[in-house]
Each structure stands twice: as structure tokens, then as C-alpha cells.
C-alpha atoms as a PDB file:
ATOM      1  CA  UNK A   1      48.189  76.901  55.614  1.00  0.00           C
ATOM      2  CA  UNK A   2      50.918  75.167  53.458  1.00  0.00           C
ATOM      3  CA  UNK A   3      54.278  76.537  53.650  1.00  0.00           C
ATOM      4  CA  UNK A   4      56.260  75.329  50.273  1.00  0.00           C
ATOM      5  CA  UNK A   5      60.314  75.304  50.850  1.00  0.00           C
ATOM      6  CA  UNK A   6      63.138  74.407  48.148  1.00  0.00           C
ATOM      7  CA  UNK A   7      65.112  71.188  48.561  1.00  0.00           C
ATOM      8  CA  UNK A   8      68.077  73.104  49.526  1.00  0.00           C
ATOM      9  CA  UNK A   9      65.836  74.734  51.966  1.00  0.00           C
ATOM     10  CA  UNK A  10      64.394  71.490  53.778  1.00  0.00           C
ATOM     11  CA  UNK A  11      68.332  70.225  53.770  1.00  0.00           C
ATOM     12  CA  UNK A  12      69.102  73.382  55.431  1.00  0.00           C
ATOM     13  CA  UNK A  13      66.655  73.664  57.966  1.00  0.00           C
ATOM     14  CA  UNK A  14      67.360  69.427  58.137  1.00  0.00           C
ATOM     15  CA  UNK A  15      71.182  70.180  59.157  1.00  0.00           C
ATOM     16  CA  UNK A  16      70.062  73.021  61.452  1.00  0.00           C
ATOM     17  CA  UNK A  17      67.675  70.479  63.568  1.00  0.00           C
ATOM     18  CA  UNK A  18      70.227  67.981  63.280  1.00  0.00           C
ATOM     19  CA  UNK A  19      73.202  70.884  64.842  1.00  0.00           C
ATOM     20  CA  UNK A  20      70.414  71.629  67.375  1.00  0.00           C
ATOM     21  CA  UNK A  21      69.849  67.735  68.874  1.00  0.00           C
ATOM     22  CA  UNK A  22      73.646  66.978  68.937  1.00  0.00           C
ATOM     23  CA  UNK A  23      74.462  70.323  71.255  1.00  0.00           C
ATOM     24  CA  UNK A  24      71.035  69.017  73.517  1.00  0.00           C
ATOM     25  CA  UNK A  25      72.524  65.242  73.676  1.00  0.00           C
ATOM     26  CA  UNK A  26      75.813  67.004  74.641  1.00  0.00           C
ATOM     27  CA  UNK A  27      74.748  68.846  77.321  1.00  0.00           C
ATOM     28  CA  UNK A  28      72.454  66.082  78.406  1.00  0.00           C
ATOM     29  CA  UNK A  29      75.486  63.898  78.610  1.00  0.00           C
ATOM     30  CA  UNK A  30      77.691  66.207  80.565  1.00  0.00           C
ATOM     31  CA  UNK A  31      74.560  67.154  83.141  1.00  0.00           C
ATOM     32  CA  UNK A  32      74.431  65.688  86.569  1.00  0.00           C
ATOM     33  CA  UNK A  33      70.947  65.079  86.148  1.00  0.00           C
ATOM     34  CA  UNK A  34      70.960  64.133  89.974  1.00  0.00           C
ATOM     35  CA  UNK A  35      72.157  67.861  90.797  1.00  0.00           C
ATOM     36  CA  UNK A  36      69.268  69.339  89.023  1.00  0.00           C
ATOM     37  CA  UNK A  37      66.499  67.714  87.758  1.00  0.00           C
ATOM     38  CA  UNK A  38      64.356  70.369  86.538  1.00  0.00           C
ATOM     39  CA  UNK A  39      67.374  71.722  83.703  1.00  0.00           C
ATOM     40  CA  UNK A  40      67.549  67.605  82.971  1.00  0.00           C
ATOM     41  CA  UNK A  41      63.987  67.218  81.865  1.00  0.00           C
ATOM     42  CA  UNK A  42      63.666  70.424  79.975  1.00  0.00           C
ATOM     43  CA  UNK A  43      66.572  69.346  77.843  1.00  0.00           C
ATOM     44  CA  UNK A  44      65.059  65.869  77.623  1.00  0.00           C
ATOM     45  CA  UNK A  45      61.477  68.302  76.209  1.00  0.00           C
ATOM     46  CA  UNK A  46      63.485  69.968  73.930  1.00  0.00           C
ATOM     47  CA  UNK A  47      65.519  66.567  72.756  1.00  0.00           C
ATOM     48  CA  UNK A  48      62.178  64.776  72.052  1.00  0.00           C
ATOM     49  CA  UNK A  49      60.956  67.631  69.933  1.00  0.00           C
ATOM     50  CA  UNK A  50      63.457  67.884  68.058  1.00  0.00           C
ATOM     51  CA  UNK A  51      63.720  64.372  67.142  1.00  0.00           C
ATOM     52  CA  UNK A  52      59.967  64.745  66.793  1.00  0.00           C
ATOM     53  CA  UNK A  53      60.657  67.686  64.094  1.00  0.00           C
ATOM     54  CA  UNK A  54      62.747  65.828  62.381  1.00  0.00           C
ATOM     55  CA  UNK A  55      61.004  62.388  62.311  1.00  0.00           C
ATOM     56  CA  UNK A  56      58.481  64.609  60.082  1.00  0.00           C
ATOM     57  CA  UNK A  57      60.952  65.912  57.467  1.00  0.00           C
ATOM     58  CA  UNK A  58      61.787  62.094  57.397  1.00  0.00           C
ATOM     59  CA  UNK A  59      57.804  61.401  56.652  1.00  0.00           C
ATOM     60  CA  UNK A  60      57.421  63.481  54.004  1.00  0.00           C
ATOM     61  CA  UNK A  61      60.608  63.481  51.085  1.00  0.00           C
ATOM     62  CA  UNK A  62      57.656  64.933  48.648  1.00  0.00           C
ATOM     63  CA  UNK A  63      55.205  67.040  49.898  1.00  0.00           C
ATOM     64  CA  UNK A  64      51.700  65.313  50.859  1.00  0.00           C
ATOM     65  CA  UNK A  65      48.923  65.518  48.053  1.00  0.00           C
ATOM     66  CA  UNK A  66      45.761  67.793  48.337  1.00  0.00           C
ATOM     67  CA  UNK A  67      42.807  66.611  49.356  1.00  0.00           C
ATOM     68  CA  UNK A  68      39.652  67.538  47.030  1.00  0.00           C
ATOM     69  CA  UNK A  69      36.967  68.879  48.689  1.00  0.00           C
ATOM     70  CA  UNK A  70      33.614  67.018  48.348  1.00  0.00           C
ATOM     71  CA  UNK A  71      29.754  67.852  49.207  1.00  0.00           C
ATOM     72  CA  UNK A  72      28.432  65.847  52.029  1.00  0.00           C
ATOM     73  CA  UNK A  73      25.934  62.807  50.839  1.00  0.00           C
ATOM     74  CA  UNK A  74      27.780  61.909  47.980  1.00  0.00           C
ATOM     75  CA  UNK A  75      29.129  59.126  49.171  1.00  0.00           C
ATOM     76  CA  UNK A  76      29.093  56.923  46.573  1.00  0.00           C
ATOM     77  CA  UNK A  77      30.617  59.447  43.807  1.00  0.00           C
ATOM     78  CA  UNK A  78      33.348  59.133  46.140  1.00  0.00           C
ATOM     79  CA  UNK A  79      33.981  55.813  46.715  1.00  0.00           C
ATOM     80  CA  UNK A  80      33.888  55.579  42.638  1.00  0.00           C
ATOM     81  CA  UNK A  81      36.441  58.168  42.299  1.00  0.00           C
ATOM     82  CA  UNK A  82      38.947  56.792  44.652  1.00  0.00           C
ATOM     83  CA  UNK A  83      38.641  52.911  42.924  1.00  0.00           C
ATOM     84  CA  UNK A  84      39.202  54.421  39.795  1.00  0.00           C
ATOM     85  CA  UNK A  85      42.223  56.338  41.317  1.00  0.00           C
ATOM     86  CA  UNK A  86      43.619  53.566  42.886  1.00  0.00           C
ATOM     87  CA  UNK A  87      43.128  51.140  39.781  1.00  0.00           C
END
């Protein structure tokens, strides 16, 4: 499934990720991790996706090309296609 967004839409959802890791580095930074560790590494989960989330709207400023479908065996019809797409 491909889900197709605006630009405004990607910035949007960008500034809302963005909102989401500076309130989770704030409360990590206020935390006495060594009063409870089990709140301290769920934060940390939810930190790293987030940066994870947004380490992919990084990756892709256009959105990724299709890939074309091709019959098994035909091997070298492909290999001719893609050197005459990369030439």
C-alpha cells in the first residue's frame, strides 16, 4: 500500500514528530532515571522511534520509484533494460 501526502502535509506531520521528540528529550532530561527505570526506558523506546520516523522522511524528499513487475526466467531482458536505463 502507498499512501501519497502533499508537501505541506509531510512538513506537517515533519513538525508534529519533531514537537513529539523534543517533549520525550524533556522529560527524559528531567527523569531520575535511577528512581524508576522502567518509565526511563520506555521514553528512551519511544525517543528512538521517533527519531527512527523521522530519519525516513529524511530518506525520501521525493517519493521512491515503482518497481516494474517482471516474469521469472527472463533474466537477461532484465539486465538489458536496466543498462539501457542507467546509460
Amino acid at each position: 500500500m502507498t499512501l501519497s501526502l502533499a508537501n505541506d502535509e509531510v512538513q506537517e506531520i515533519r513538525r508534529a514528530l519533531t514537537t513529539a521528540h523534543l517533549q520525550v528529550l524533556g522529560e527524559l532530561s528531567r527523569m531520575e532515571s535511577y528512581l524508576n527505570r522502567k518509565a526511563g526506558l520506555e521514553l528512551c523506546r519511544r525517543k528512538w522511534k521517533l527519531e527512527a520516523l523521522l530519519q525516513q522522511l529524511d530518506r525520501y524528499d521525493a517519493p521512491p520509484r515503482v518497481l516494474e513487475v517482471v516474469r521469472a526466467g527472463s533474466r537477461e531482458v532484465l539486465h538489458s533494460e536496466a543498462a539501457s536505463r542507467a546509460a
